[in-house]
Protein backbone atom coordinates (compact mmCIF):
# COMPACT_ATOMS: atom_id res chain seq x y z
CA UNK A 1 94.06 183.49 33.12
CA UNK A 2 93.98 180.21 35.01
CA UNK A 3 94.91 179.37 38.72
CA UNK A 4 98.19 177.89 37.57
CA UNK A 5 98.90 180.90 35.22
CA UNK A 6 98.48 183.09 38.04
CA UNK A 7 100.48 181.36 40.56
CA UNK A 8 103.34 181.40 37.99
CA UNK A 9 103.10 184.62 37.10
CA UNK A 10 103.71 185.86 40.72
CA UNK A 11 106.84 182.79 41.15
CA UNK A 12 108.44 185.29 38.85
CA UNK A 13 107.70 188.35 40.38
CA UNK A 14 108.60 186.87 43.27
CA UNK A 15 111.96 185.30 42.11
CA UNK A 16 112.59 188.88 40.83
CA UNK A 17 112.34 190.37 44.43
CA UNK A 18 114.35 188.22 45.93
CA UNK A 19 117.48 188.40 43.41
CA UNK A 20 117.04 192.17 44.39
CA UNK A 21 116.42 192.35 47.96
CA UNK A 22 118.09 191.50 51.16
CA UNK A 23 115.46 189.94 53.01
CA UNK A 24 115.05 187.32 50.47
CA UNK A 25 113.41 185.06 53.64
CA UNK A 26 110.43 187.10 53.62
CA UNK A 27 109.69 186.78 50.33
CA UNK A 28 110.24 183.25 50.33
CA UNK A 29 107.54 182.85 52.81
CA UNK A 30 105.26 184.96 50.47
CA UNK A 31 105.71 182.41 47.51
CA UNK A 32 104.65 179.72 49.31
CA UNK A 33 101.45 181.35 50.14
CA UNK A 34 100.72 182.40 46.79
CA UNK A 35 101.65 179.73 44.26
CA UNK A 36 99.28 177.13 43.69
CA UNK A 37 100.47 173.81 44.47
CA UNK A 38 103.38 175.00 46.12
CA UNK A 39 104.53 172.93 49.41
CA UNK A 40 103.91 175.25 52.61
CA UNK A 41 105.39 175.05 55.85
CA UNK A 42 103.71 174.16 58.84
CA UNK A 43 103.59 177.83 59.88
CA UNK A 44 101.07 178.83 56.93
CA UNK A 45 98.46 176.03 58.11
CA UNK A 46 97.11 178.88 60.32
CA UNK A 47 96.08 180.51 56.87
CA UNK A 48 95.27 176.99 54.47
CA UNK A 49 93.09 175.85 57.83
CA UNK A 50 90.99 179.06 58.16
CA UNK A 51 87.67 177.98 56.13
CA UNK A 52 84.87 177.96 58.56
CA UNK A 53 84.14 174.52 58.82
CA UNK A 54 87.34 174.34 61.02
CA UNK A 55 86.26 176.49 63.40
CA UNK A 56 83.74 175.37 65.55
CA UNK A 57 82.07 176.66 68.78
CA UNK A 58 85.19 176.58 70.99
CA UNK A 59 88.18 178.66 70.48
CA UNK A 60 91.49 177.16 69.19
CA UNK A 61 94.59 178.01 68.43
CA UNK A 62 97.70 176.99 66.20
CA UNK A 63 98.92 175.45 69.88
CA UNK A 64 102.85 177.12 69.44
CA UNK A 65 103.61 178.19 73.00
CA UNK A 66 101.78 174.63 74.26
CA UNK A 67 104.51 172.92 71.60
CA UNK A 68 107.01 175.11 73.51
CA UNK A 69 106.07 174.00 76.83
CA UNK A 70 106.19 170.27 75.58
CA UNK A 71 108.99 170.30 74.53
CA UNK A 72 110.64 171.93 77.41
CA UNK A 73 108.71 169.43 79.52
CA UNK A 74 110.22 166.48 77.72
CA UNK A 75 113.80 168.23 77.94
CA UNK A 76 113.56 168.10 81.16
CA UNK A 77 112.54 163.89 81.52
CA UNK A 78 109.25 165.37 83.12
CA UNK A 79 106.43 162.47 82.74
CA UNK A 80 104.07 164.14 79.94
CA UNK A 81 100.92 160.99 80.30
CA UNK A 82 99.82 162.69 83.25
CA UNK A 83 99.58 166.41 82.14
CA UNK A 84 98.47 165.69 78.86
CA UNK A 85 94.90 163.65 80.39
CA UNK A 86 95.14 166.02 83.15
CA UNK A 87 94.35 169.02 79.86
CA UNK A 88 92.29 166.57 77.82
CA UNK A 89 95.23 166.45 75.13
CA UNK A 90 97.37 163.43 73.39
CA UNK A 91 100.90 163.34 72.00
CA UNK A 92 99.80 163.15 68.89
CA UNK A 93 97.90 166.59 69.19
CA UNK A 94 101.27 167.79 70.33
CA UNK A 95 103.85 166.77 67.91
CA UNK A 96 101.30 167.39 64.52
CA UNK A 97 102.31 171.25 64.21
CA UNK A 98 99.50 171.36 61.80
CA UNK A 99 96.48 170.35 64.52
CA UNK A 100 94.72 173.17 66.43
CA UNK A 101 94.30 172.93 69.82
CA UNK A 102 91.30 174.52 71.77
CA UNK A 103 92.21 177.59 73.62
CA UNK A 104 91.03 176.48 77.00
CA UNK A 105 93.47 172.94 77.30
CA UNK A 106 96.25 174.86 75.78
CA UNK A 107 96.18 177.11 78.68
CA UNK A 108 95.74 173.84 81.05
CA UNK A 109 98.40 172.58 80.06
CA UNK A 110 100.22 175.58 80.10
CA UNK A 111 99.40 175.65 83.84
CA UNK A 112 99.95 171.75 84.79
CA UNK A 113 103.41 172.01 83.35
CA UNK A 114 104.69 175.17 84.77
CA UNK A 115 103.36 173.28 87.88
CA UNK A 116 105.85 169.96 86.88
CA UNK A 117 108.77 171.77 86.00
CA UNK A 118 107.97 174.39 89.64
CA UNK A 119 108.45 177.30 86.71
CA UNK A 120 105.45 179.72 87.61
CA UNK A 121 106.68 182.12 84.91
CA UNK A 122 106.71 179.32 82.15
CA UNK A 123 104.89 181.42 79.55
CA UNK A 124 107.47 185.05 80.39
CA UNK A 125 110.23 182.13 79.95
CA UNK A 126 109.20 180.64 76.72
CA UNK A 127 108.62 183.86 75.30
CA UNK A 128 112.27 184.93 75.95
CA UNK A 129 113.62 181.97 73.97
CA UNK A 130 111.16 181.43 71.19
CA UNK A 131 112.14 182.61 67.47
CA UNK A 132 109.75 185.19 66.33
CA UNK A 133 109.51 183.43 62.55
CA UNK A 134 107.67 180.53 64.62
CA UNK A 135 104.77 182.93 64.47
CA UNK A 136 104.75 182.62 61.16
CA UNK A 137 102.73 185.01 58.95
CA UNK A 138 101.86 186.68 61.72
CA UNK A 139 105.59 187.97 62.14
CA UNK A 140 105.97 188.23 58.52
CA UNK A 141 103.39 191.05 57.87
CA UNK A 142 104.45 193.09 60.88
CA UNK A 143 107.71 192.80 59.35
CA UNK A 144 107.09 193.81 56.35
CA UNK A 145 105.39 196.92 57.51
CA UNK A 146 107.08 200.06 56.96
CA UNK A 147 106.44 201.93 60.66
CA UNK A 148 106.21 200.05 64.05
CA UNK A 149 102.83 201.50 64.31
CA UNK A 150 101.47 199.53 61.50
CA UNK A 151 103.49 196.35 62.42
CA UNK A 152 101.34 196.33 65.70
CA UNK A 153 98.23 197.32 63.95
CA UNK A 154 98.41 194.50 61.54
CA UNK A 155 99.37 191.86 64.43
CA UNK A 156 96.33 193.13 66.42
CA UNK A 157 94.11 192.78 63.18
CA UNK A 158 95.45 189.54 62.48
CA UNK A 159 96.20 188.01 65.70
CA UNK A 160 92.94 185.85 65.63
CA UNK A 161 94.15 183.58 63.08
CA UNK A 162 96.60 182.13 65.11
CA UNK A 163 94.47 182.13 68.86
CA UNK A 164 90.54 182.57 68.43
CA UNK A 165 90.20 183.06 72.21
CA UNK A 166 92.16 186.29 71.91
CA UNK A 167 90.82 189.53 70.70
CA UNK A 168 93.67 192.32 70.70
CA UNK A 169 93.31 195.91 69.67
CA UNK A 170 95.22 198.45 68.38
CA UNK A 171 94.20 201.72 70.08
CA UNK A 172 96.10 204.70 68.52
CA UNK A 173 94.78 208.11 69.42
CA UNK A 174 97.90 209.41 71.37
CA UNK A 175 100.19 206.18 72.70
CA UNK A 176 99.53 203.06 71.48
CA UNK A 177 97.47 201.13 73.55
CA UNK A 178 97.52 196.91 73.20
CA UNK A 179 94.47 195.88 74.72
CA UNK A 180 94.04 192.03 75.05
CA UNK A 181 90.00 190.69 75.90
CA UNK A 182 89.21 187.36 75.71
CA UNK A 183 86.95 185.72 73.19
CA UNK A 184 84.82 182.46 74.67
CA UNK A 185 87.53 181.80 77.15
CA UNK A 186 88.00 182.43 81.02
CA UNK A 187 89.81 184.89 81.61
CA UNK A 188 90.60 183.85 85.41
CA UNK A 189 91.78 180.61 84.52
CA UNK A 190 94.89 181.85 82.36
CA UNK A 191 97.98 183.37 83.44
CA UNK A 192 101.08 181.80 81.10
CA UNK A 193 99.51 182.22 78.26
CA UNK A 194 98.75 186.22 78.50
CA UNK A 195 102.54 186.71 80.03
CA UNK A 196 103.42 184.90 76.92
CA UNK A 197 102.10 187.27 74.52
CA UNK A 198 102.78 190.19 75.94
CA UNK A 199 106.94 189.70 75.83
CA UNK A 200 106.37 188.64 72.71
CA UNK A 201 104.89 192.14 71.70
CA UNK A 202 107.67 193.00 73.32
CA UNK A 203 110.58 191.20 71.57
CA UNK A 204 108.98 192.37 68.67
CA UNK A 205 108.93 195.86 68.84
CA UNK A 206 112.33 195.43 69.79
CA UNK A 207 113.64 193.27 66.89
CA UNK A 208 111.38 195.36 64.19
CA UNK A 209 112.83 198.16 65.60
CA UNK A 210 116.42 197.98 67.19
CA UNK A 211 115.96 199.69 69.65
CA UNK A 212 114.95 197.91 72.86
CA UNK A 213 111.78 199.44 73.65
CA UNK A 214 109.95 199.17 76.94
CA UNK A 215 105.99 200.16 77.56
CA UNK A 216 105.31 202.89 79.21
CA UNK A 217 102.72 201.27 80.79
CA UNK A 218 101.11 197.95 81.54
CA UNK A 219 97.93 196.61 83.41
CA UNK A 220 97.91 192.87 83.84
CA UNK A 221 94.31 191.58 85.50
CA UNK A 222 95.74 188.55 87.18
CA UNK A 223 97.58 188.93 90.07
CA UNK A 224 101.53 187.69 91.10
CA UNK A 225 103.32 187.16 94.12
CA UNK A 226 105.89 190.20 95.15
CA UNK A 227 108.88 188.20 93.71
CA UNK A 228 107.10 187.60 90.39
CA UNK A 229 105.99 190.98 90.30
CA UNK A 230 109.85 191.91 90.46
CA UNK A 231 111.21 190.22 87.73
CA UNK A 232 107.98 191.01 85.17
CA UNK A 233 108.80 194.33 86.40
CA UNK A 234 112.46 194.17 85.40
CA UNK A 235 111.43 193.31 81.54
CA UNK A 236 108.34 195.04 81.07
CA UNK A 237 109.08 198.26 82.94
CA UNK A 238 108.51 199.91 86.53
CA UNK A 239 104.78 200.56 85.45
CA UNK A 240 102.98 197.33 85.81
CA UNK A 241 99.85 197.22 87.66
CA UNK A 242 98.80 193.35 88.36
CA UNK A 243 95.20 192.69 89.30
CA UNK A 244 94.34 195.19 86.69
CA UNK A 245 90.52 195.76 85.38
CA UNK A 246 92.16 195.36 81.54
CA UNK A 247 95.27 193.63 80.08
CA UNK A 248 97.12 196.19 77.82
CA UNK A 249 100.75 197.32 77.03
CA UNK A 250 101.39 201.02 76.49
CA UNK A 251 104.18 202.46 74.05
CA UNK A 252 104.76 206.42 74.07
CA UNK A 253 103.41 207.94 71.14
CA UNK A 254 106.37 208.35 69.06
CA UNK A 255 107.54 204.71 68.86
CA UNK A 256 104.59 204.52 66.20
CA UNK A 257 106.58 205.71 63.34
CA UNK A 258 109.88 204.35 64.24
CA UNK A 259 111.29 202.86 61.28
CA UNK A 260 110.50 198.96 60.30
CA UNK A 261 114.01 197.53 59.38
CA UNK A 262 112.82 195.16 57.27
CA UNK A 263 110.11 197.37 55.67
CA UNK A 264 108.96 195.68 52.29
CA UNK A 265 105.93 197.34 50.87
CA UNK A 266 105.15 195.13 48.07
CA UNK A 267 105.31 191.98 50.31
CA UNK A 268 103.14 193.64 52.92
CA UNK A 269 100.74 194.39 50.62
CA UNK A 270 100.68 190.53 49.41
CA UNK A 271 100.41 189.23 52.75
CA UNK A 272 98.06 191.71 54.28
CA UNK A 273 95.88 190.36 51.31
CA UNK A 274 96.27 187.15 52.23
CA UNK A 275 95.70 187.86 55.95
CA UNK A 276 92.36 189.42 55.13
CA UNK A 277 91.28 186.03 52.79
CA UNK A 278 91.65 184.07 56.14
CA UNK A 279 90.02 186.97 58.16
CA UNK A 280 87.20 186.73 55.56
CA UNK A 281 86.48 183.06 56.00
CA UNK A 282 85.97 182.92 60.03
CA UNK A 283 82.92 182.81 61.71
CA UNK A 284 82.09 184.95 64.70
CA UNK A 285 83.03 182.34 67.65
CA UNK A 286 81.85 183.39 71.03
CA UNK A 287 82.12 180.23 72.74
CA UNK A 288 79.97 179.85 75.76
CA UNK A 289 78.08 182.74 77.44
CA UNK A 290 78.61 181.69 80.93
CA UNK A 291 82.22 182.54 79.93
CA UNK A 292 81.08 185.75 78.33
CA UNK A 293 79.77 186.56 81.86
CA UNK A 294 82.61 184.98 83.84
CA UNK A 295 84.73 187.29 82.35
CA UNK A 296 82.82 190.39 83.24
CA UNK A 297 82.35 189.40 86.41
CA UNK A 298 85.72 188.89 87.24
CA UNK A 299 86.55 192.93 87.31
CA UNK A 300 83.86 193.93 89.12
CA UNK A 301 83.93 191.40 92.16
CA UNK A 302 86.24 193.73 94.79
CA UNK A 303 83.71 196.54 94.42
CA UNK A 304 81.06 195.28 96.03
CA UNK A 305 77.99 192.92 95.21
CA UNK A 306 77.86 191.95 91.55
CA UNK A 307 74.25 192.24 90.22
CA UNK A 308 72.80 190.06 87.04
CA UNK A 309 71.09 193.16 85.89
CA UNK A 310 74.43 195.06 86.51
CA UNK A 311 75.93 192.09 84.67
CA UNK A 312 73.54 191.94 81.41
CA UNK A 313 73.49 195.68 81.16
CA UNK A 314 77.57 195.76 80.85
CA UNK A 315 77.16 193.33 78.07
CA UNK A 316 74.34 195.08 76.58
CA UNK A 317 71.46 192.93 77.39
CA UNK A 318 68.29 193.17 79.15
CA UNK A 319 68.61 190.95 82.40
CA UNK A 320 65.90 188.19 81.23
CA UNK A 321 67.66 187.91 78.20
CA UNK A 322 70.88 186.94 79.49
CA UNK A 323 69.12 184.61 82.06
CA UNK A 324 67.57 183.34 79.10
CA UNK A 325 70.75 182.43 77.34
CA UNK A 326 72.33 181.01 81.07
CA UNK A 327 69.40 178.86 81.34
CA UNK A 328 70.30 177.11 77.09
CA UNK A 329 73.52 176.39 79.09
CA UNK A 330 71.96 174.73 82.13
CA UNK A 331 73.24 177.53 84.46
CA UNK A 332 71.85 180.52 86.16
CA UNK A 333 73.62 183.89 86.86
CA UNK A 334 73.81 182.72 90.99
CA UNK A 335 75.72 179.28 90.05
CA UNK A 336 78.12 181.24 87.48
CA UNK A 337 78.62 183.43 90.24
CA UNK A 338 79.05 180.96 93.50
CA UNK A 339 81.55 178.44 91.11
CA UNK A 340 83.62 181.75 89.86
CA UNK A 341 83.88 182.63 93.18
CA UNK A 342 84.98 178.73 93.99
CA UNK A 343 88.11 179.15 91.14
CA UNK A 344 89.36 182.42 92.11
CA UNK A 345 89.68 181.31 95.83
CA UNK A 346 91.68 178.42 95.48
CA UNK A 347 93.72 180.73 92.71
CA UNK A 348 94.32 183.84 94.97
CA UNK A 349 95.02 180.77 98.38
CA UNK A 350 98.29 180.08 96.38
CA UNK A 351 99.28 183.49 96.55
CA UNK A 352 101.54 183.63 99.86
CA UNK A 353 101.19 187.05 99.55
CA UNK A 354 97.67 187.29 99.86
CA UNK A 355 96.04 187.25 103.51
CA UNK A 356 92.72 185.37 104.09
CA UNK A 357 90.96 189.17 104.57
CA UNK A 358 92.52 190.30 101.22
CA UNK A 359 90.97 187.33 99.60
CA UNK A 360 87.38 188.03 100.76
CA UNK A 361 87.39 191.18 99.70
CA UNK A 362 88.86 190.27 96.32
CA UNK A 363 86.03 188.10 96.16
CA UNK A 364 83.44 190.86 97.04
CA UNK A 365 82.99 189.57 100.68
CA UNK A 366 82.50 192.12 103.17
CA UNK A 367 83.18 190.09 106.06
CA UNK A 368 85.94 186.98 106.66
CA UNK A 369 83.68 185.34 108.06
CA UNK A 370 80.99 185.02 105.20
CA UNK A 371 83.94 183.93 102.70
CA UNK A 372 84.76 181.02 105.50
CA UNK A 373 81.96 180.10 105.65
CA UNK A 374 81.01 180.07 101.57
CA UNK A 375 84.70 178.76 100.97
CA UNK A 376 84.38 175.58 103.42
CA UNK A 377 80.65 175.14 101.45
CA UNK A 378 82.56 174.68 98.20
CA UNK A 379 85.36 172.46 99.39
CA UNK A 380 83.96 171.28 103.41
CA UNK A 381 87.23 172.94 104.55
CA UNK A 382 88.22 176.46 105.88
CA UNK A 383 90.76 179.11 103.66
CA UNK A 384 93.70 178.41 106.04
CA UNK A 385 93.37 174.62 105.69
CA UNK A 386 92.97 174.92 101.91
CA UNK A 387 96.12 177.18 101.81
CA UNK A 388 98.04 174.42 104.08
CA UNK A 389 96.95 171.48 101.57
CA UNK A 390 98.31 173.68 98.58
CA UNK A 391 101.64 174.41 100.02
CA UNK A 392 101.71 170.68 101.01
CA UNK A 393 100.69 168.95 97.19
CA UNK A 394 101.40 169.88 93.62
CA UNK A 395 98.42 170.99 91.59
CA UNK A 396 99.19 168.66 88.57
């Protein structure tokens, strides 16, 4: 049987599901996967774009929640020229739904507009508003699934597809565990983007479900001031731990076999298949190593000295080798380390809430003094004056 045979053959079984079921939309979405020929929305490019030669060394993403933000940007008559050059992106990037973005200037721009519209929850926000179907077949095989426990298993196994620079895991022995690591991306750089997903895992389990389900527990590694703290708190739950050493959301044990409403089986098991095609057809994409150390750095720094051999054995590397693969990138463990450092300082200085002492030792100073005196090396002027300028100018 021919391509064209085949893709007819399953129009009609198709066809014959939806006359008979009520969730006719899903199945809709399924035909347009399968059938050869058949005109796709822009939703399913994340699937038709997932040969390898698409994805190169960098991390990208379909670019949905930096869509989201643009638009809200232009709703609100902010002037886009200057963000987009300011996250190495164009208009046209923007307004093609069907071009991928890299990971890294989708979460700059994330950050330059939340700075324009003075919105420092801009990713929590979007979240709130966004339909769920705009995550495409992503949403459709967790809806499909028949228990919420699958549903978040399949959007943790799949999640790739749509954002390379985010691994997430399904960990199920007891509660289910969400646990977000990041994939050739800084980790310290992001905060809209993470916020972003994580009330969308919410929203989900909540419209899969009915019910409107809050973790039991979540550890977020950035950190927020105390009124952002307040109102994350009041949507995610009472147990939220910012500055975290992980990013993960916690559901009580039970909520993995709650019911899916819109349970379908024989869909599932199409679009799980066609899930694992695109699966099959990526490359391993690591992005750079200094990134790969970055982020395990970035934990570690308010215990005390960070070590390179400390460093390479976390990642499971001898320390020459990992010097080794610093030095391909034209950097050395010390220079990772002192510009890291650099980032999270002028980061944590816009944090009213965080005094000049905190700060050092957040940066694994033991003394104010020897962050002073590193910080006004970096930038030729001292924490407090830093902090002044910040209050004083916009970051965009």
């Amino acid at each position: 049987m021919g391509r064209l045979e085949r893709g007819l053959e399953l129009k009609f079984l198709v066809g014959d599901f939806i006359g008979a079921n009520p969730h006719a939309r899903l199945a809709i979405l399924c035909q347009s996967i399968v059938i050869a020929g058949q005109p796709q929305p822009s939703s399913m490019k994340i699937v038709k774009d997932a040969h390898t030669k698409r994805f190169g060394r960098i991390p990208t993403a379909t670019g949905a929640i930096a869509r989201l933000a643009y638009a809200r940007a232009r709703q609100s008559a902010v002037e886009l020229g200057p963000l987009l050059t300011n996250a190495g992106l164009t208009e046209r990037q923007l307004e093609d739904r069907d071009a991928r973005l890299a990971v890294q200037r989708q979460i700059r721009f994330l950050d330059v507009t939340a700075n324009a519209l003075g919105d420092d929850l801009l990713g929590f926000h979007l979240a709130q508003l966004v339909d769920l179907r705009e995550m495409g077949l992503l949403f459709y095989v967790a809806a499909s699934s028949e228990t919420l426990g699958d549903a978040l298993h399949r959007a943790a196994r799949y999640s790739s597809i749509a954002n390379e620079g985010l691994s997430v895991q399904c960990l199920q022995g007891g509660d289910i565990r969400m646990v977000v690591e990041y994939v050739g991306v800084a980790r310290h750089t992001d905060r809209h983007q993470i916020e972003f997903l994580m009330t969308v895992l919410i929203r989900l389990c909540r419209q899969l479900t009915g019910r409107r389900l809050k973790p039991s527990r979540v550890r977020i590694m950035h950190r927020r001031s105390k009124r952002d703290r307040r109102t994350l708190a009041a949507y995610f739950g009472h147990d939220i731990t910012f500055g975290a050493r992980t990013d993960e959301l916690t559901f009580a044990n039970e909520t993995k076999d709650m019911t899916v409403s819109s349970a379908d089986p024989y869909l599932n098991e199409l679009l799980v298949a066609n899930c694992e095609q695109a699966l099959s057809h990526r490359r391993a994409n690591r992005g750079a190593f200094r990134v790969t150390i970055e982020n395990a750095i970035v934990p570690l720094l308010p215990h005390g000295k960070v070590r390179a051999s400390q460093i390479a054995a976390k990642l499971g590397l001898s320390q020459r080798t990992a010097a080794r693969r610093l030095a391909l990138e034209g950097a050395t463990f010390s220079s990772v380390l002192e510009s890291l450092r650099g980032d999270l300082a002028r980061q944590y200085l816009s944090d009213p809430d965080l005094s000049i002492s905190r700060i050092a030792w957040l940066l694994g100073y033991q003394e104010v003094s020897a962050f002073t005196h590193a910080f006004k090396r970096w930038s030729g002027k001292t924490p407090r004056e830093a902090r002044a300028l910040q209050v004083a100018a916009p970051a965009y």
